[in-house]
N, C-alpha and C. Protein backbone atom coordinates (compact mmCIF):
# COMPACT_ATOMS: atom_id res chain seq x y z
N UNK A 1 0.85 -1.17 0.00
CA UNK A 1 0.00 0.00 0.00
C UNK A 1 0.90 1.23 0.00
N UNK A 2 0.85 2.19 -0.55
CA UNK A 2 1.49 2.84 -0.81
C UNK A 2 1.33 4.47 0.60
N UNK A 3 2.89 4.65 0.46
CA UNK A 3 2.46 5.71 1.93
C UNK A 3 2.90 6.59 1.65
N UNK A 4 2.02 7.89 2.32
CA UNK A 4 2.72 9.64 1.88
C UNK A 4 3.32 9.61 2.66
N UNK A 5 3.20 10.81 2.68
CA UNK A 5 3.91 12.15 3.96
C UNK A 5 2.72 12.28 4.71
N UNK A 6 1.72 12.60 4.54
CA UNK A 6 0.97 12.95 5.09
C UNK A 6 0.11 11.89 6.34
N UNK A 7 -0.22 10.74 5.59
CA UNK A 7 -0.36 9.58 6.22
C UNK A 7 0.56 9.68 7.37
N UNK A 8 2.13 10.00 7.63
CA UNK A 8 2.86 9.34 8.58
C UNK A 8 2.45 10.68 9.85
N UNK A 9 2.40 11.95 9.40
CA UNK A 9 2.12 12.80 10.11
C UNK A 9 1.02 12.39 10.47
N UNK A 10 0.14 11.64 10.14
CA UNK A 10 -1.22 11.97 10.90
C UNK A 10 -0.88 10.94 12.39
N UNK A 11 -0.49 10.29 11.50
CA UNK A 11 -0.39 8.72 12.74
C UNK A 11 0.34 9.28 13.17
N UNK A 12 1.34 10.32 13.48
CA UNK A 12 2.10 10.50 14.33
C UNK A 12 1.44 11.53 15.67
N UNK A 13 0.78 12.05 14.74
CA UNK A 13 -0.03 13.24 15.52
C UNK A 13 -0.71 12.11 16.78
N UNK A 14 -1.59 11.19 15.95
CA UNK A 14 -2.70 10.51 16.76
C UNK A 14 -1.80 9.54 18.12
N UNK A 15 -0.60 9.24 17.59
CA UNK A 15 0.22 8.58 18.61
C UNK A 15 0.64 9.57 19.84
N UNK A 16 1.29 10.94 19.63
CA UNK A 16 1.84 11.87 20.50
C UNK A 16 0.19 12.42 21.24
N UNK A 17 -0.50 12.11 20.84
CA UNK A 17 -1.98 12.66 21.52
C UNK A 17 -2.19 11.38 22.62
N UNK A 18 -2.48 9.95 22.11
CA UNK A 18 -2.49 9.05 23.00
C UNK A 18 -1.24 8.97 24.09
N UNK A 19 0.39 9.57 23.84
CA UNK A 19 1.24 9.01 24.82
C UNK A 19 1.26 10.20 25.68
N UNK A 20 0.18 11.04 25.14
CA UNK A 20 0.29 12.41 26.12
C UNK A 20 1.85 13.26 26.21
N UNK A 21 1.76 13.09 25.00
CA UNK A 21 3.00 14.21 24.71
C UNK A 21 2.48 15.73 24.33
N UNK A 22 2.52 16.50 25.28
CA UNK A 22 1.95 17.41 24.84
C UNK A 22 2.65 18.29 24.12
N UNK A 23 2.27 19.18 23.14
CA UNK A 23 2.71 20.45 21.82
C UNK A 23 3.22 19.63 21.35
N UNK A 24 3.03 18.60 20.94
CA UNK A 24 3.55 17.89 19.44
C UNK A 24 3.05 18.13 18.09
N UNK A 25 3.77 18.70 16.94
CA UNK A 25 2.60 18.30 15.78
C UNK A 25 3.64 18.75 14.78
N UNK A 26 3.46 16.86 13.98
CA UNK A 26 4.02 16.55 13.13
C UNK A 26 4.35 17.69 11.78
N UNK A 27 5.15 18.85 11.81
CA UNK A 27 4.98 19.07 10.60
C UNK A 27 6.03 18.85 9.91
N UNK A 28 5.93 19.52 8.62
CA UNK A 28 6.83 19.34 7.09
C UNK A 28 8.65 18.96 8.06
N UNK A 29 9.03 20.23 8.61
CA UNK A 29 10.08 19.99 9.08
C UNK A 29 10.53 18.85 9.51
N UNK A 30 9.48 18.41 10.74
CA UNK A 30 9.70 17.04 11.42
C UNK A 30 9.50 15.71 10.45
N UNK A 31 8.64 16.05 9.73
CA UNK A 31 8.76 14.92 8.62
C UNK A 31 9.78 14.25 7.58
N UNK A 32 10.78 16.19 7.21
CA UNK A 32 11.67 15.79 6.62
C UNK A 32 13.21 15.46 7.78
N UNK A 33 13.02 15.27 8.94
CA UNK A 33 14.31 14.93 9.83
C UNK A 33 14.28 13.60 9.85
N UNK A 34 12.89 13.54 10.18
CA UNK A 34 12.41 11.72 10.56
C UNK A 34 13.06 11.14 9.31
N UNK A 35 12.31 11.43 7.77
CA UNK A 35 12.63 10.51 6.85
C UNK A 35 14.51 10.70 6.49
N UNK A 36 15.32 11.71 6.84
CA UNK A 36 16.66 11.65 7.08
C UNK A 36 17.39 11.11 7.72
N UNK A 37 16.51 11.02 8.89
CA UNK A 37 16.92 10.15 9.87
C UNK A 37 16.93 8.45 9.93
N UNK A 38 16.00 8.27 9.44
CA UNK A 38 15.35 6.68 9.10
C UNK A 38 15.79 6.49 7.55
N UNK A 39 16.33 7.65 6.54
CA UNK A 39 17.46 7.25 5.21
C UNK A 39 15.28 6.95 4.79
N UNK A 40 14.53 7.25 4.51
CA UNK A 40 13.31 7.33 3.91
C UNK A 40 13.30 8.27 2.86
N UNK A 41 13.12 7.91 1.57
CA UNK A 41 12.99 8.39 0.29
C UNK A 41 11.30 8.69 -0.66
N UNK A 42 11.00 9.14 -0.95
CA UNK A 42 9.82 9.02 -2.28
C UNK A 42 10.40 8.53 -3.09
N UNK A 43 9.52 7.45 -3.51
CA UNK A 43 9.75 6.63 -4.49
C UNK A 43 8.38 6.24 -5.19
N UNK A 44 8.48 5.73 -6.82
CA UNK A 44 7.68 5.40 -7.72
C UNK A 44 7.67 4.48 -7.27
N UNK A 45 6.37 3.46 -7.28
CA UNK A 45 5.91 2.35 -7.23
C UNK A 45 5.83 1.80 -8.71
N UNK A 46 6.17 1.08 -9.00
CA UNK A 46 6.81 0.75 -10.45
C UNK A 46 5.18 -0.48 -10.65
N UNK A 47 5.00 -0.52 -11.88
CA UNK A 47 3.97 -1.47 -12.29
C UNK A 47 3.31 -2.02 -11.38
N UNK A 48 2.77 -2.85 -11.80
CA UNK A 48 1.85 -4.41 -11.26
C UNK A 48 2.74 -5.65 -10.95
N UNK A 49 3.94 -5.84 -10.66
CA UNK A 49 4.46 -6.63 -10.40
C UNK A 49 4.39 -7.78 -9.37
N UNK A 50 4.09 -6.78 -8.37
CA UNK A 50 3.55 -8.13 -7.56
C UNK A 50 2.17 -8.67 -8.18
N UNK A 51 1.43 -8.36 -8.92
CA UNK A 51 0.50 -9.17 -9.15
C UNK A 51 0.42 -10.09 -10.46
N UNK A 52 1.69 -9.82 -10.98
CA UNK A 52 2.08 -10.93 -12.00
C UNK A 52 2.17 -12.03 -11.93
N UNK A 53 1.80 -13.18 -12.64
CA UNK A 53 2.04 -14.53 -12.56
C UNK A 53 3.55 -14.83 -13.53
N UNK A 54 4.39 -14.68 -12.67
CA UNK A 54 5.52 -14.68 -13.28
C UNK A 54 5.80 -16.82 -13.62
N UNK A 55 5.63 -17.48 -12.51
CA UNK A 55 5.69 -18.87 -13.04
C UNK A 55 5.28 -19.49 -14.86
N UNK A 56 4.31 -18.78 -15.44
CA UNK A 56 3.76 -18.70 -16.45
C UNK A 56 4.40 -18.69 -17.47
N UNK A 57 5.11 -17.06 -17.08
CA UNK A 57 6.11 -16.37 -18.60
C UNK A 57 7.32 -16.72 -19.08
N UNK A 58 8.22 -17.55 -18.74
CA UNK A 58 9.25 -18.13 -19.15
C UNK A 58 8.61 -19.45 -20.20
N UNK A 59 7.59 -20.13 -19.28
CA UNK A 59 7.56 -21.71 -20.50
C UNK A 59 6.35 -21.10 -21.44
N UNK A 60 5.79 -19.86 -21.64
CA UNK A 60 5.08 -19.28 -22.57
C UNK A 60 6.01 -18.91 -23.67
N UNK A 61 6.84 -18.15 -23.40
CA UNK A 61 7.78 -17.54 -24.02
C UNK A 61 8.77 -18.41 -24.90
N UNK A 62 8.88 -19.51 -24.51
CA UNK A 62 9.17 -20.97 -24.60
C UNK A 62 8.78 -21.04 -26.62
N UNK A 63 7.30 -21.36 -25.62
CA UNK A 63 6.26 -21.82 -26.56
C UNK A 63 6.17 -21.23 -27.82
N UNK A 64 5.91 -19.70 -27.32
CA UNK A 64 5.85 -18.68 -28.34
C UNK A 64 7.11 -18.70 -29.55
N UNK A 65 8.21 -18.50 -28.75
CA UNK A 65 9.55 -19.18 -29.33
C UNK A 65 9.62 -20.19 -30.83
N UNK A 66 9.38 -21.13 -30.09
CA UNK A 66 9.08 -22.67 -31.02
C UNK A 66 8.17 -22.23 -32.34
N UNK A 67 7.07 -21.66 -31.86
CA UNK A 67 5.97 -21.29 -32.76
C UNK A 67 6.20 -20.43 -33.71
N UNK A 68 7.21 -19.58 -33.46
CA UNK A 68 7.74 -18.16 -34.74
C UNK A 68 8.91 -19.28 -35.52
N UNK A 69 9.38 -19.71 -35.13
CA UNK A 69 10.84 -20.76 -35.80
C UNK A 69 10.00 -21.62 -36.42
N UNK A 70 9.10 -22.49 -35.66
CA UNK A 70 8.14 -23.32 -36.69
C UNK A 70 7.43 -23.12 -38.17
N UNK A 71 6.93 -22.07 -37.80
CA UNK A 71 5.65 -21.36 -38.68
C UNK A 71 5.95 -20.48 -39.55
N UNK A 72 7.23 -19.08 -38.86
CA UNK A 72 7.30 -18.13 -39.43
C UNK A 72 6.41 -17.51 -39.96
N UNK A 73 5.64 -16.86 -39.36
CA UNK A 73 4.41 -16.01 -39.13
C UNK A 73 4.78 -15.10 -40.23
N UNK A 74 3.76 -14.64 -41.19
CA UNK A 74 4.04 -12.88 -42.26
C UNK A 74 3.84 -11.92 -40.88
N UNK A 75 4.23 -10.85 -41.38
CA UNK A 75 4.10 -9.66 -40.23
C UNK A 75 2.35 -9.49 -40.44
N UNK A 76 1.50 -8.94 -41.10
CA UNK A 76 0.16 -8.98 -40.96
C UNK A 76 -0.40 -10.34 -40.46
N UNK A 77 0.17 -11.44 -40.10
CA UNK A 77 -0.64 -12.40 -39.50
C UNK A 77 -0.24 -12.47 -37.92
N UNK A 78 0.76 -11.06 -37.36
CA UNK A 78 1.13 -11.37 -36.05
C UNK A 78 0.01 -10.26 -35.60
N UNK A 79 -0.46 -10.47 -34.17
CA UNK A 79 -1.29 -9.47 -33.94
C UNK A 79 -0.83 -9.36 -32.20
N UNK A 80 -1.31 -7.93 -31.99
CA UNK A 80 -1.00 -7.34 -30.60
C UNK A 80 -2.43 -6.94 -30.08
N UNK A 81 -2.47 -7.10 -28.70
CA UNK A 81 -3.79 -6.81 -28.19
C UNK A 81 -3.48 -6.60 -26.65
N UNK A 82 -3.74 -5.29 -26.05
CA UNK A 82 -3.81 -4.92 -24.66
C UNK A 82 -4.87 -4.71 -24.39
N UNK A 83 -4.79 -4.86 -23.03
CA UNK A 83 -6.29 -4.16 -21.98
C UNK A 83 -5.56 -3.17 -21.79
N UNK A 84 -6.18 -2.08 -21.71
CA UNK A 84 -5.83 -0.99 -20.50
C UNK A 84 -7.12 -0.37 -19.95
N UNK A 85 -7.24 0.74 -19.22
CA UNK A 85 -8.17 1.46 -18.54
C UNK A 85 -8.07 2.64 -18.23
N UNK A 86 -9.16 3.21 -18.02
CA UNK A 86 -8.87 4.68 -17.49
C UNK A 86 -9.90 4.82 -16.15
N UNK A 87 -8.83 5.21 -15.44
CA UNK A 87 -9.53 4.83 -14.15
C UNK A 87 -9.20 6.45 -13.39
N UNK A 88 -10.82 6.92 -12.45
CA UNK A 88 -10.25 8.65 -11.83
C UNK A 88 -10.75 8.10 -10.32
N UNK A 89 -10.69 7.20 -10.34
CA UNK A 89 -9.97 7.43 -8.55
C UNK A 89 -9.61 6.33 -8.43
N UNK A 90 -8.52 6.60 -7.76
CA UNK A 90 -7.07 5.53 -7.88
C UNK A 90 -5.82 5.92 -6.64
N UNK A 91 -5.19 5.42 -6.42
CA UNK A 91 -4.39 5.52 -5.10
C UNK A 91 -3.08 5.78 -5.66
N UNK A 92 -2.25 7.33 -4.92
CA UNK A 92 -1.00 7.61 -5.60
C UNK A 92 0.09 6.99 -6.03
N UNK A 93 0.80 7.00 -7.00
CA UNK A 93 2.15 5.96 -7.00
C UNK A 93 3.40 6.54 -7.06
N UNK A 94 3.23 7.12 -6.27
CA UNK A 94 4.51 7.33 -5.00
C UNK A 94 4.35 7.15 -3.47
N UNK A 95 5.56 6.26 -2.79
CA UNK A 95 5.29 6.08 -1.45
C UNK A 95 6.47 6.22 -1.13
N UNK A 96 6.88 6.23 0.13
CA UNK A 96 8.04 6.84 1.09
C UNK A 96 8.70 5.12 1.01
N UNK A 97 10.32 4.95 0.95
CA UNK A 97 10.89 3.83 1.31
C UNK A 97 12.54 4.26 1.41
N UNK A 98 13.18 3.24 1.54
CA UNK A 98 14.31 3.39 1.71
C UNK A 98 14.90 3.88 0.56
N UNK A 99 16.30 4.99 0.70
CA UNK A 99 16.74 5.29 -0.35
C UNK A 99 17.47 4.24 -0.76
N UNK A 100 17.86 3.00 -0.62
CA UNK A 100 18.41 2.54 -1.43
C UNK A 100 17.56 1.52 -2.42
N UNK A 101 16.49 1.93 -2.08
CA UNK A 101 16.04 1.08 -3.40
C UNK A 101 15.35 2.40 -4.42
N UNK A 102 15.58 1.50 -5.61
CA UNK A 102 15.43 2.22 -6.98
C UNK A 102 13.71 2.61 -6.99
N UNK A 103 13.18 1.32 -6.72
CA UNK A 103 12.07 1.48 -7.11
C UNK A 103 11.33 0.04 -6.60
N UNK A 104 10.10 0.74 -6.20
CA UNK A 104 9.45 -0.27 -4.64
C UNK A 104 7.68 -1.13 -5.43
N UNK A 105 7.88 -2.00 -5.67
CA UNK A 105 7.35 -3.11 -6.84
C UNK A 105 5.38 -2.83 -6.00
N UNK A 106 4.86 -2.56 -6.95
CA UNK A 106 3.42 -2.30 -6.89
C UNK A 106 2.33 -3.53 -6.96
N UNK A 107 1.43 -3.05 -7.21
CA UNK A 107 0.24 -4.44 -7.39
C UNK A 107 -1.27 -3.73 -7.16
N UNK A 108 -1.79 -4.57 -8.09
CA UNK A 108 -2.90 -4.01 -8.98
C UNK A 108 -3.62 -3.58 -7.98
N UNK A 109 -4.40 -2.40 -7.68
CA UNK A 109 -5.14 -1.72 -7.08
C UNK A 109 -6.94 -2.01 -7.35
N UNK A 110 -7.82 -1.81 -6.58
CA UNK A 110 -9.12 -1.84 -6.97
C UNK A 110 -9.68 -0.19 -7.28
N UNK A 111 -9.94 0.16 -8.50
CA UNK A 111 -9.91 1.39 -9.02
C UNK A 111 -11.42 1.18 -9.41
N UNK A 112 -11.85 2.87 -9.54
CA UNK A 112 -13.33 3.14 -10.52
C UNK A 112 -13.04 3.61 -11.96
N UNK A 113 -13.14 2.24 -12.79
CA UNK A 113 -12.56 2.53 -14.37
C UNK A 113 -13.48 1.84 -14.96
N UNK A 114 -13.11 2.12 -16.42
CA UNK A 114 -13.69 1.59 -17.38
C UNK A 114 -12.77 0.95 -18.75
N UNK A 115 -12.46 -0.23 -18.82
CA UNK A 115 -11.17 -1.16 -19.51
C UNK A 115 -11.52 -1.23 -20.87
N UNK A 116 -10.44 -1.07 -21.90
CA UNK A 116 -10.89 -1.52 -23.54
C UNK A 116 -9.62 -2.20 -23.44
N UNK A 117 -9.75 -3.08 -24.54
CA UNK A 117 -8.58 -3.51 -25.15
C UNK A 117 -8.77 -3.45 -26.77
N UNK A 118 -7.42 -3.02 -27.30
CA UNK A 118 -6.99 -2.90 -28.56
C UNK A 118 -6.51 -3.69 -29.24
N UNK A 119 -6.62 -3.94 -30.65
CA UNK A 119 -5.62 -5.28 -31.23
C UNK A 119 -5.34 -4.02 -32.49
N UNK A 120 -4.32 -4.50 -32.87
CA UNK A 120 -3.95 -4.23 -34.69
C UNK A 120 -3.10 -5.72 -35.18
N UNK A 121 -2.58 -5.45 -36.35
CA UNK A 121 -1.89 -6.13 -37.04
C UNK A 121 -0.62 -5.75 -36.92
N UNK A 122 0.52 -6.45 -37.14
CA UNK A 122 2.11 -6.04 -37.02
C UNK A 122 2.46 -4.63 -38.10
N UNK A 123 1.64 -5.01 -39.23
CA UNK A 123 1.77 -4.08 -40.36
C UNK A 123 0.76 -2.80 -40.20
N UNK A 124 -0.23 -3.06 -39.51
CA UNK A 124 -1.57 -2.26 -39.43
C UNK A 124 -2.44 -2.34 -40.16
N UNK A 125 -2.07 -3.18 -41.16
CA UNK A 125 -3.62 -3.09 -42.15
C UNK A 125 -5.15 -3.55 -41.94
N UNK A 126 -4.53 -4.57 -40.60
CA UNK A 126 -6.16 -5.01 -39.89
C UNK A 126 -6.15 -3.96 -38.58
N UNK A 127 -7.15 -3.11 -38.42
CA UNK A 127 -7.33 -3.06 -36.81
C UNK A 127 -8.47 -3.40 -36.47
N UNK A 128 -8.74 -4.24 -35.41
CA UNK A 128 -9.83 -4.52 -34.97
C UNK A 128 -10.97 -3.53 -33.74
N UNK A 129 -12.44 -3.68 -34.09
CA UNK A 129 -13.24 -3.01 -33.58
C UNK A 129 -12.20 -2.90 -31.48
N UNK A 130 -12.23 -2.17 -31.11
CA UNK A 130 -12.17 -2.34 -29.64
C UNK A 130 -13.02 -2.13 -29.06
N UNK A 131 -12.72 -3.14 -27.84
CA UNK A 131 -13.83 -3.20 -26.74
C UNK A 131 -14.06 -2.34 -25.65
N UNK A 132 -14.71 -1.74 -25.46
CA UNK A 132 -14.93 -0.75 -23.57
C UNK A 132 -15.30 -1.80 -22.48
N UNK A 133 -15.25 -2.00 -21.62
CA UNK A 133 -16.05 -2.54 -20.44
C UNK A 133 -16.54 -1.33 -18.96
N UNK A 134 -17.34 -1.47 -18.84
CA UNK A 134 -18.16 -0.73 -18.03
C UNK A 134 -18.82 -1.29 -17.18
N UNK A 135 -18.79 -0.55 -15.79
CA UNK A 135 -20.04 -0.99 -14.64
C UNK A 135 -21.45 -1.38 -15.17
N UNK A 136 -21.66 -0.42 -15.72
CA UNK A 136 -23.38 -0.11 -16.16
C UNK A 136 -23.69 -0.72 -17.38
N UNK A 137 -24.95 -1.02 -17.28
CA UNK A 137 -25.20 -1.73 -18.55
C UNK A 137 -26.23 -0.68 -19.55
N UNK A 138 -26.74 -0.44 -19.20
CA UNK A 138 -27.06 1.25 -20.24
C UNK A 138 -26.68 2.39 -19.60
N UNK A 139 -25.44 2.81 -19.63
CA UNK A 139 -24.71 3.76 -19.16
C UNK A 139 -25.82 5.51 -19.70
N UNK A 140 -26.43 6.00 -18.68
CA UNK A 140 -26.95 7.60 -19.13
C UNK A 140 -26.25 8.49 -19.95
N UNK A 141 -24.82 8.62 -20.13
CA UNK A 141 -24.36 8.94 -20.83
C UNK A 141 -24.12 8.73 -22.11
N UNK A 142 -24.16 7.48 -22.41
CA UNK A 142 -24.24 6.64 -23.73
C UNK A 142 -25.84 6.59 -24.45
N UNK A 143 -26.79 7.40 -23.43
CA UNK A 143 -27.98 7.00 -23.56
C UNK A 143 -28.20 7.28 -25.44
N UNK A 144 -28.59 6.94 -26.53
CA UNK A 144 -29.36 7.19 -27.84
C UNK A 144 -28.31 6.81 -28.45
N UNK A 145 -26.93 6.73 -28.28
CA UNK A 145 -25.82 6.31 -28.74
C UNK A 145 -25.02 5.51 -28.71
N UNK A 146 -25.73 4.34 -27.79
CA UNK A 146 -24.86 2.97 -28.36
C UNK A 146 -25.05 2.17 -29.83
N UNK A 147 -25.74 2.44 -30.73
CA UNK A 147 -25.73 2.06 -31.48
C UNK A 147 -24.65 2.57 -32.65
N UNK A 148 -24.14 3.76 -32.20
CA UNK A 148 -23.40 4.96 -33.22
C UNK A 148 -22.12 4.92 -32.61
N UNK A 149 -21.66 3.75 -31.45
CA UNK A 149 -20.48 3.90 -31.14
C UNK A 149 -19.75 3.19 -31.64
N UNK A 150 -18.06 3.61 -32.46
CA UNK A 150 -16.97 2.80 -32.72
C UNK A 150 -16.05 1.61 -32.11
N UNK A 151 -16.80 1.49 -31.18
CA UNK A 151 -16.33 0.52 -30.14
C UNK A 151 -17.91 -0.71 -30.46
N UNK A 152 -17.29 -1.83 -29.13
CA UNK A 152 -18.31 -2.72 -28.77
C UNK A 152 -18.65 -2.80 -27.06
N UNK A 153 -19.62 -2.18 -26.97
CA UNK A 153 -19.67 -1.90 -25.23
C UNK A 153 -20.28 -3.16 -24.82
N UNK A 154 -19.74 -3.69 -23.16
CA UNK A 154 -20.07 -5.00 -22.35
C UNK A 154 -19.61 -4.14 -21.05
N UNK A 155 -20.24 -4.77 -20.19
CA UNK A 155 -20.64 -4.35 -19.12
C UNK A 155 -20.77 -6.10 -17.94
N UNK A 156 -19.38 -5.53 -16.61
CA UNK A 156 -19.18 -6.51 -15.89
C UNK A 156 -19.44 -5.45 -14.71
N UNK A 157 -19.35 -6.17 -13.37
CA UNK A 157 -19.62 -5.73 -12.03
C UNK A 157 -18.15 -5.11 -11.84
N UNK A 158 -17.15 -5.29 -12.63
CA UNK A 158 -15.95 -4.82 -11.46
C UNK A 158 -15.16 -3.91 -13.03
N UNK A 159 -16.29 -3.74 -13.96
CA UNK A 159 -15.80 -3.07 -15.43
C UNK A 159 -14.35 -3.83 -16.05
N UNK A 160 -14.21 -5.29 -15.68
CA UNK A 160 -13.04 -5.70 -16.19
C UNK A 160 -13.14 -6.57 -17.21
N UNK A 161 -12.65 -7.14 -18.06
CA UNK A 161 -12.61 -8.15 -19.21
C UNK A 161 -12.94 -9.90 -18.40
N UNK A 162 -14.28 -9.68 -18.49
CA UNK A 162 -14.22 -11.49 -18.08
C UNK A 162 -13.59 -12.64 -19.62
N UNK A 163 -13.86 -13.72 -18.98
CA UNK A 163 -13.64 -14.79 -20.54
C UNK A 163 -14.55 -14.83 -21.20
N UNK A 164 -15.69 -14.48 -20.64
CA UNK A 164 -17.10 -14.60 -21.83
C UNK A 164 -16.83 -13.45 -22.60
N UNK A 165 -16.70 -12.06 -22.21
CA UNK A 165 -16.17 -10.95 -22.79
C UNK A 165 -15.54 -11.10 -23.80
N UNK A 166 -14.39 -11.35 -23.74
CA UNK A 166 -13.11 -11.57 -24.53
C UNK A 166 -13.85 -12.40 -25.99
N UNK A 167 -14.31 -13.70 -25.08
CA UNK A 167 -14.66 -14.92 -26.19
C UNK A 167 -15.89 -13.64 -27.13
N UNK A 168 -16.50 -13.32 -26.59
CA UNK A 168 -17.08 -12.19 -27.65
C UNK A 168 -16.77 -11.40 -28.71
N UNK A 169 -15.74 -11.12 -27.86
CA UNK A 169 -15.16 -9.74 -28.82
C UNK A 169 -14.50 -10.98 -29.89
N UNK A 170 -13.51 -11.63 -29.59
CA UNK A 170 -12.44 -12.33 -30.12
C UNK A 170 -13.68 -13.12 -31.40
N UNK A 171 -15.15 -13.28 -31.34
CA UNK A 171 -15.33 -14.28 -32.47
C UNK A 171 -16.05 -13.48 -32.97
N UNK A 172 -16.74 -12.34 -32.31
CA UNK A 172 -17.89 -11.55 -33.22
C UNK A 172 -17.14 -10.46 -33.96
N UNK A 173 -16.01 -10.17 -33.13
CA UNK A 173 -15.35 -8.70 -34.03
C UNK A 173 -13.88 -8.91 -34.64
N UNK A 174 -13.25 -9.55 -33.98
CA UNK A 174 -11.34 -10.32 -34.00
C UNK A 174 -11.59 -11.09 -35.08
N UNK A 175 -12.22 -12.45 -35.46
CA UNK A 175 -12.27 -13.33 -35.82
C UNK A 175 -13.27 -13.12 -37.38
N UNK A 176 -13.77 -12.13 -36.98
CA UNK A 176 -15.53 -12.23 -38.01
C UNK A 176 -14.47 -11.78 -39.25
N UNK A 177 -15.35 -12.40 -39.99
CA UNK A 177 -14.58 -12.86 -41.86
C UNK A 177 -16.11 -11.83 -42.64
């Protein structure tokens, strides 16, 4: 979980109130002695890493391997496809740690977003329709205009790409001849 400045002042405040320390209060100054003192840095929380299934990606990679040497794929028959999201409330990624580390390994957060994923072709000559995912299933905003949208809208409880999703997109829009 990621920690400010501010966070440590508070708990510090609420601690010097319980040990009955009286005229205590944590500010900027004392914050920056403490974290000098304790060698405490700001630092980026770097990706999703801890929530990677790293066991996976080596004998994938493997696989994938074998499969380009086998086959030798044309560049228009290789294709790329991400999720991403845009998500407006979300938890900062920067937190206080030791200066000697570079950079202090993150993991996926529960955010209020809404996820598409994209595909093209290596060359670009195919791009495929992309998907949105959303909380809502007739979103008010979308109201008279889902039919006129360039996308394909689906709608899950947590706005993320389930497998039924995917299997959707992938045969009605990816796949469709």
């Amino acid at each position: 979980m990621p920690l400010g400045g501010d966070a440590i002042k508070t708990a510090t405040d609420k601690f010097a109130q319980k040990t009955n320390i009286p005229d205590f209060r944590a500010s900027e100054g004392w914050l920056q002695r403490f974290k000098n003192g304790y060698n405490i840095k700001n630092r980026k929380v770097c990706g999703e890493s801890l929530s990677a299934d790293t066991d996976s990606v080596e004998p994938f990679k493997r696989k994938l391997n074998d499969y380009i040497i086998t086959n030798d794929p044309r560049r228009f028959q290789v294709y790329n496809a991400d999720e991403t999201g845009f998500n407006w409330t979300c938890l900062q990624n920067n937190t206080l740690a030791s200066r000697l580390d570079e950079c202090v390994p993150g993991r996926k957060v529960n955010k209020e977003n809404v996820s598409s994923i994209l595909c093209a072709n290596t060359d670009g000559s195919h791009r495929t329709k992309s998907a949105i995912v959303g909380k809502l299933k007739n979103p008010c905003a979308l109201k008279n205009l889902m039919n006129k949208l360039h996308v394909v809208y689906h709608n899950s409880k947590t706005a993320w790409f389930t497998g039924d999703i995917f299997v959707d997109w992938f045969k009605n829009h990816f796949a469709k001849k």
